[in-house]
C-alpha atoms as a PDB file:
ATOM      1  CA  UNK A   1     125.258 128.624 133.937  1.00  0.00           C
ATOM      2  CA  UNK A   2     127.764 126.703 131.736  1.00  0.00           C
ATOM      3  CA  UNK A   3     128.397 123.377 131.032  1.00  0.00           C
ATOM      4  CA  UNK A   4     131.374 121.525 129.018  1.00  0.00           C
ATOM      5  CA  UNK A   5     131.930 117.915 127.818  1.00  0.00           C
ATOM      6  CA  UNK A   6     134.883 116.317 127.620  1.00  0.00           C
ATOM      7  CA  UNK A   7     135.171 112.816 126.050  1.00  0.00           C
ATOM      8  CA  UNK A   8     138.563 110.832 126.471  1.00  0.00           C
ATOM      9  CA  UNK A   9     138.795 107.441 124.665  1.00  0.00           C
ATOM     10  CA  UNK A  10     141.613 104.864 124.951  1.00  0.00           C
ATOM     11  CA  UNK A  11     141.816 102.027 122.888  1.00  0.00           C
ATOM     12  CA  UNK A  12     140.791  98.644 124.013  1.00  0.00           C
ATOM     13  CA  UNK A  13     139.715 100.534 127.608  1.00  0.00           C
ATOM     14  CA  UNK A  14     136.311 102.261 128.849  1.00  0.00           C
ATOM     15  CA  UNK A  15     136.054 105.897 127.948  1.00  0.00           C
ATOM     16  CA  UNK A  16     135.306 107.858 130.303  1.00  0.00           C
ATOM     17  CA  UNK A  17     133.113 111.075 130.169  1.00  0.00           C
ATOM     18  CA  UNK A  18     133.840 114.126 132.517  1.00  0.00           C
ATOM     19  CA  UNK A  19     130.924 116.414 132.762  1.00  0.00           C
ATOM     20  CA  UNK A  20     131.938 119.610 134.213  1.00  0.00           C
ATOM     21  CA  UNK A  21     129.441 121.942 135.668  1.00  0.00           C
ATOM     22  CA  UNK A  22     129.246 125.184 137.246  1.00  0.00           C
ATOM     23  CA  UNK A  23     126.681 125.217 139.610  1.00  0.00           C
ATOM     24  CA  UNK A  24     125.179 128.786 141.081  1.00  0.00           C
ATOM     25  CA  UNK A  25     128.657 129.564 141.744  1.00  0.00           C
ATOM     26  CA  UNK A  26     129.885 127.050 144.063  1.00  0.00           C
ATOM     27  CA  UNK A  27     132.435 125.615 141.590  1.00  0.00           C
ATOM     28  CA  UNK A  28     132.792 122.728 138.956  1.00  0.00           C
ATOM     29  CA  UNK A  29     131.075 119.864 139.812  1.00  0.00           C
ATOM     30  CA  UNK A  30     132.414 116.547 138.015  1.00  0.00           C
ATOM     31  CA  UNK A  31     130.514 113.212 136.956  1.00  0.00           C
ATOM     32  CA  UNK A  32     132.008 110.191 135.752  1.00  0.00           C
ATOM     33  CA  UNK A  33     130.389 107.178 133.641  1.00  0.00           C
ATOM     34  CA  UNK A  34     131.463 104.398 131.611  1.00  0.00           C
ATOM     35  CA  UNK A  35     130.297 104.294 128.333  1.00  0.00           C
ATOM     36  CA  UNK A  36     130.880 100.703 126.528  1.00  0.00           C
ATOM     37  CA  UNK A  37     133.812 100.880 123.499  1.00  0.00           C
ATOM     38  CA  UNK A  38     133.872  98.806 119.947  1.00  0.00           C
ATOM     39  CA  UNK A  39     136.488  97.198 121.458  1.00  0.00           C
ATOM     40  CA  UNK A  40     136.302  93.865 122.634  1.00  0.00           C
ATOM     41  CA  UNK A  41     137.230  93.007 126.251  1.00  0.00           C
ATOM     42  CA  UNK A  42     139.684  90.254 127.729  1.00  0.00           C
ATOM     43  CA  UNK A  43     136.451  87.731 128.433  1.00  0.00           C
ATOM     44  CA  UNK A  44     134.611  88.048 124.955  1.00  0.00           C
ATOM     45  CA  UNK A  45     135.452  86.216 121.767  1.00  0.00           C
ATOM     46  CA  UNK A  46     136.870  87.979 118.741  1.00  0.00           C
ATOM     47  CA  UNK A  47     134.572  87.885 115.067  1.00  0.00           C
ATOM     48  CA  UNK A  48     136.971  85.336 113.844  1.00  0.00           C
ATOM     49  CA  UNK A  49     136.292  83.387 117.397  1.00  0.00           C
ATOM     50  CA  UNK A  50     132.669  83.343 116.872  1.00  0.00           C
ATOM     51  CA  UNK A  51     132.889  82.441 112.867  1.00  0.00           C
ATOM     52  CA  UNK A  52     135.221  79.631 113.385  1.00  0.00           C
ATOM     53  CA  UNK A  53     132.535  78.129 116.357  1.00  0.00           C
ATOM     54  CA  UNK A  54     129.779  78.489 114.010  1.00  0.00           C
ATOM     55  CA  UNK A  55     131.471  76.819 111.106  1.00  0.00           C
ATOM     56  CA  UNK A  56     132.484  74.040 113.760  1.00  0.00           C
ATOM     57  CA  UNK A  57     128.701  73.528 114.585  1.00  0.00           C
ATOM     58  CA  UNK A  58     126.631  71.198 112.791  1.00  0.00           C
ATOM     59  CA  UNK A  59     123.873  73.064 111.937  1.00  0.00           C
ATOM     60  CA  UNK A  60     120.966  70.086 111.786  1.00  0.00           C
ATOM     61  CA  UNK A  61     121.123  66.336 111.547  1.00  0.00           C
ATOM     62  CA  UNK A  62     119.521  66.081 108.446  1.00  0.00           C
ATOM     63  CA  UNK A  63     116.430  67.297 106.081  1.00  0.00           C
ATOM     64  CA  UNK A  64     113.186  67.176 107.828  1.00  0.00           C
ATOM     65  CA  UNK A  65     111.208  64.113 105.713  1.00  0.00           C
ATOM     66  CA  UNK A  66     107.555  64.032 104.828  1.00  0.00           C
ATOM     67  CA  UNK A  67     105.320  61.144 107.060  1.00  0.00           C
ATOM     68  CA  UNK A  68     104.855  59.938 103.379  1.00  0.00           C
ATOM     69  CA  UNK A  69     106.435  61.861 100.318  1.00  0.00           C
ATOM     70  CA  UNK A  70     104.606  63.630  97.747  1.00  0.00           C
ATOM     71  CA  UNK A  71     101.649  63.680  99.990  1.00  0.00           C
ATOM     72  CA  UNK A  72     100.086  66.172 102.275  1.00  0.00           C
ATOM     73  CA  UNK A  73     100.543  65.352 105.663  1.00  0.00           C
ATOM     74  CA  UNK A  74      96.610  66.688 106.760  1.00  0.00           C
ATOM     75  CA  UNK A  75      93.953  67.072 104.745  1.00  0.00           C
ATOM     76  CA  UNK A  76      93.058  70.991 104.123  1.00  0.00           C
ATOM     77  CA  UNK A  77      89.672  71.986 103.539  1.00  0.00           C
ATOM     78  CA  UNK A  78      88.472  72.519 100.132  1.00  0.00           C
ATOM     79  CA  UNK A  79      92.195  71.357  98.960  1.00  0.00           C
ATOM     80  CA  UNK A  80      90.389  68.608  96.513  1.00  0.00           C
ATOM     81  CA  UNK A  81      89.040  69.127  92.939  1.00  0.00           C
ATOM     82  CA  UNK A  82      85.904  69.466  91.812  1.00  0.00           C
ATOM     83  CA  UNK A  83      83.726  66.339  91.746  1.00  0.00           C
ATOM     84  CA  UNK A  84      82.875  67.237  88.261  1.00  0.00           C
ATOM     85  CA  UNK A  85      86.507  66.668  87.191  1.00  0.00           C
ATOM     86  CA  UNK A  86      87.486  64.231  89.662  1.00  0.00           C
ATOM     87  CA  UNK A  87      84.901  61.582  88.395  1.00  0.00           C
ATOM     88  CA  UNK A  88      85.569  62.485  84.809  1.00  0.00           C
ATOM     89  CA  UNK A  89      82.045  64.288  84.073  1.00  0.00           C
ATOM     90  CA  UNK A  90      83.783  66.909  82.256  1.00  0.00           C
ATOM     91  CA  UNK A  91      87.053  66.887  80.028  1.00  0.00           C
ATOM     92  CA  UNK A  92      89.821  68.484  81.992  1.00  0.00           C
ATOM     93  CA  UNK A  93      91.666  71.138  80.355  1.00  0.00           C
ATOM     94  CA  UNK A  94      95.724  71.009  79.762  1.00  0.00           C
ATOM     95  CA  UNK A  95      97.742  73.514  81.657  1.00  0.00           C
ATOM     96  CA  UNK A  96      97.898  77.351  80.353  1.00  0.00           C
ATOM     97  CA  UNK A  97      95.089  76.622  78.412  1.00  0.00           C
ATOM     98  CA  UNK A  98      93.160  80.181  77.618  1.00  0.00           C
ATOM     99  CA  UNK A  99      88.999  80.442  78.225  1.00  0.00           C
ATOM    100  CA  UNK A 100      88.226  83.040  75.982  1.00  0.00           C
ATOM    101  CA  UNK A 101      84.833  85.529  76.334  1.00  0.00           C
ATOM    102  CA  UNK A 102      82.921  82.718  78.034  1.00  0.00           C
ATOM    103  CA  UNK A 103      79.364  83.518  80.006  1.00  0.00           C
ATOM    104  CA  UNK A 104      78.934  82.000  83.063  1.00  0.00           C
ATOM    105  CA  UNK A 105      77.778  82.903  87.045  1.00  0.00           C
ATOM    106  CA  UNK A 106      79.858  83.369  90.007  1.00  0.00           C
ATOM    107  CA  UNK A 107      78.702  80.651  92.934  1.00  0.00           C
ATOM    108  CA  UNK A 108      79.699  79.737  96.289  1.00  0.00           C
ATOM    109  CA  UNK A 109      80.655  75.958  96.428  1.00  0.00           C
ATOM    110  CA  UNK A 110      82.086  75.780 100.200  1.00  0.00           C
ATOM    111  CA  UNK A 111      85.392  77.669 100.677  1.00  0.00           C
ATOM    112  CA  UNK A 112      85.874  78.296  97.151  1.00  0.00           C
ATOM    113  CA  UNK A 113      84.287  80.318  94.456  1.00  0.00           C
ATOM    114  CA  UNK A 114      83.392  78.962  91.169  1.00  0.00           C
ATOM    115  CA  UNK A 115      82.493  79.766  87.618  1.00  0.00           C
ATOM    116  CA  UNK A 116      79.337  78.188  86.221  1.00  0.00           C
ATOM    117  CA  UNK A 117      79.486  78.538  82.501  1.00  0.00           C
ATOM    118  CA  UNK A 118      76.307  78.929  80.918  1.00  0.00           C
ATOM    119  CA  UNK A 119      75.649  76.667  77.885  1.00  0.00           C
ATOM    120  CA  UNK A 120      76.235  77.288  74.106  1.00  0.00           C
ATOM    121  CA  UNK A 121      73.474  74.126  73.582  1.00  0.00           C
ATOM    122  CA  UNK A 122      72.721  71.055  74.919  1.00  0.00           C
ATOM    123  CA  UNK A 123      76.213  69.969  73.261  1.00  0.00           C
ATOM    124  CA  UNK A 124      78.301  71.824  75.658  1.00  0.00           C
ATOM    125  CA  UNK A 125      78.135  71.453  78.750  1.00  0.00           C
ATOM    126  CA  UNK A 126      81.261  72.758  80.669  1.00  0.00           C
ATOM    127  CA  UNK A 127      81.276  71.575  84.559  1.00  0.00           C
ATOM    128  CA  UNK A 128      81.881  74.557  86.736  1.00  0.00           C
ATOM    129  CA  UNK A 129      85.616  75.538  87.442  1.00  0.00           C
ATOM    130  CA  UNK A 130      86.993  76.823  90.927  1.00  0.00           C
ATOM    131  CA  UNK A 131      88.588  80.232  90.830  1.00  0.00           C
ATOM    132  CA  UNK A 132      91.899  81.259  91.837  1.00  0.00           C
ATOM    133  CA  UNK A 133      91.620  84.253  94.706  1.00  0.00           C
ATOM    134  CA  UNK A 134      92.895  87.494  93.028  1.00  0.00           C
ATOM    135  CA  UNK A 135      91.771  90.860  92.064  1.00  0.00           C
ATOM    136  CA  UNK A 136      89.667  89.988  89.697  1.00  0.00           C
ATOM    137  CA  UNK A 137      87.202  87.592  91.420  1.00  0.00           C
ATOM    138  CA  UNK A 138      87.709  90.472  94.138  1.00  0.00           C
ATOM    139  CA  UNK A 139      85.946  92.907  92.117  1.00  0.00           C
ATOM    140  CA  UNK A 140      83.650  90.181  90.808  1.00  0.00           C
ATOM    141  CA  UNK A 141      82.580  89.185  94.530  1.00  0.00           C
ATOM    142  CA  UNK A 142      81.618  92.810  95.338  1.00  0.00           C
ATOM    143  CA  UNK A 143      79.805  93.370  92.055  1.00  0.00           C
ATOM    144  CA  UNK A 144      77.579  90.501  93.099  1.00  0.00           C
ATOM    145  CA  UNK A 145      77.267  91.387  96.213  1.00  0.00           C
ATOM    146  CA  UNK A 146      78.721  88.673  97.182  1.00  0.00           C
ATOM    147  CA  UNK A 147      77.324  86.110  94.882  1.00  0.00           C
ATOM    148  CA  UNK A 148      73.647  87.203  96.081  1.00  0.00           C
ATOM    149  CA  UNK A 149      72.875  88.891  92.957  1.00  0.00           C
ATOM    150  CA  UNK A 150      71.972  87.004  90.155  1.00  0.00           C
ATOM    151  CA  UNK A 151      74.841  88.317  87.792  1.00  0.00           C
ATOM    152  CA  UNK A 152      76.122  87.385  84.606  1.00  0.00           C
ATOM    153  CA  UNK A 153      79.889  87.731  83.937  1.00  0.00           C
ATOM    154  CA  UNK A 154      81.781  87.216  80.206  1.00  0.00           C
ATOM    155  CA  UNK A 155      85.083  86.226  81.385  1.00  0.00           C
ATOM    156  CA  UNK A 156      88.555  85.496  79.992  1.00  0.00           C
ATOM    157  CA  UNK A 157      91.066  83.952  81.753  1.00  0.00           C
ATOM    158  CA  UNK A 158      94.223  81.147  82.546  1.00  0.00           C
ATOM    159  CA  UNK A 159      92.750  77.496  83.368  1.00  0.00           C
ATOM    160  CA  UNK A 160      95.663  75.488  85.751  1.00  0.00           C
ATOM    161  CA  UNK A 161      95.715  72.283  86.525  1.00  0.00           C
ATOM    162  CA  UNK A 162      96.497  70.685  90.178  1.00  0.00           C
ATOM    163  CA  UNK A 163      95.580  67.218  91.909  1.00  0.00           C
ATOM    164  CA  UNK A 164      93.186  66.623  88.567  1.00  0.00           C
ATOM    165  CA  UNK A 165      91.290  69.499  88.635  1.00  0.00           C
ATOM    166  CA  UNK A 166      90.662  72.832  86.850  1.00  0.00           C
ATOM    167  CA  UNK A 167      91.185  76.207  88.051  1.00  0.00           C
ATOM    168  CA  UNK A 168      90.504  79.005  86.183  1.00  0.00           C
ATOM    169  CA  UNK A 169      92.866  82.377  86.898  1.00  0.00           C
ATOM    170  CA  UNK A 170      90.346  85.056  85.409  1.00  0.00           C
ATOM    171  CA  UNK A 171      91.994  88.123  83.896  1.00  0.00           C
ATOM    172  CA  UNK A 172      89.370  90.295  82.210  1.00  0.00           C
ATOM    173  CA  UNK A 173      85.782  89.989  82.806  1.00  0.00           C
ATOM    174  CA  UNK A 174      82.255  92.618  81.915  1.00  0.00           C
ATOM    175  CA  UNK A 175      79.515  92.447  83.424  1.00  0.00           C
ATOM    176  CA  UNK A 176      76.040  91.253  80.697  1.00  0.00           C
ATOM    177  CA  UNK A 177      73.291  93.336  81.403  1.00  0.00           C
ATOM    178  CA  UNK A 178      69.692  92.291  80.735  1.00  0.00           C
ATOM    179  CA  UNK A 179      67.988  94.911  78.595  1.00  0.00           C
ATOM    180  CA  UNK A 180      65.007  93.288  78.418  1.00  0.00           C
ATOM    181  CA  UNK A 181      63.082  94.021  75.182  1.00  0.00           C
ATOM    182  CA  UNK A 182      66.207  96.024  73.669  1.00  0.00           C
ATOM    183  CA  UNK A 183      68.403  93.058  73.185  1.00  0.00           C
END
């Protein structure tokens, strides 16, 4: 059995394919379908047609304004700071400022995690900062299982500021293991 192709194309026209066949003997048998050109037809628009139209088209009638600007337009949970540094309690820390090899405890406060930094004395007192979700407090999570485990983490890391609280970005932390008597 044996079967040929042909493929004739015309400009600006259908192209037509021939299929030609012989079947068991009988002779060629010959099928014709249209197969769609690159070519646009006498009904469509040309690519400088359409571009023109779309430059033509206003595209919006203006920006989309806030209900009140600089403002959220719901309230998000967990979007407001701490109530340690909201009312003051503790001194809020500028921008980029760097926490260096500080001791502390990771805690659950709602849909945030925070740092609770253990005290150097009864003259510092540091309230406890929320923690920006990254690797880090990823690996920190599943080293406390969670924050189940009563764990004790060194940690050094970025404090931001937003809305007038503190968030600390935590790039290095180790993990302070009780020896007991050996310390």
């Amino acid at each position: 059995m044996c079967r040929r192709i042909v493929v004739y194309a015309v400009p600006g026209c259908v192209a037509l394919v021939l299929v030609l066949a012989l079947v068991g003997g009988r002779g060629p048998l010959v099928l014709a379908q249209e197969v769609p050109t690159t070519q646009p037809t006498a009904g469509q628009p040309t690519p400088e047609q359409i571009l023109e139209e779309l430059r033509r088209e206003p595209t919006t009638s203006g920006p989309i304004m806030p209900s009140v600007p600089g403002r959220l337009p719901v309230s998000l949970p967990g979007d407001r700071p701490m109530p340690a540094a909201a009312a003051g309690e503790g001194p809020l820390l500028p921008d980029g400022h760097i926490i260096a090899r500080r001791r502390g405890r990771l805690v659950r406060q709602g849909v945030w995690w925070s740092f609770t930094f253990e005290s150097d004395g009864k003259a510092r007192q540091d309230p406890p900062m929320r923690l920006l979700p990254c690797k880090q407090l990823e690996l920190m999570e599943a080293t406390s299982a969670g924050g189940t485990r009563n764990v004790v983490f060194v940690v050094t890391g970025r404090v931001t500021s937003y809305h007038g609280g503190n968030y600390l970005l935590p790039e290095v932390f180790w993990i302070v293991y009780d020896m007991g008597n050996f310390e």
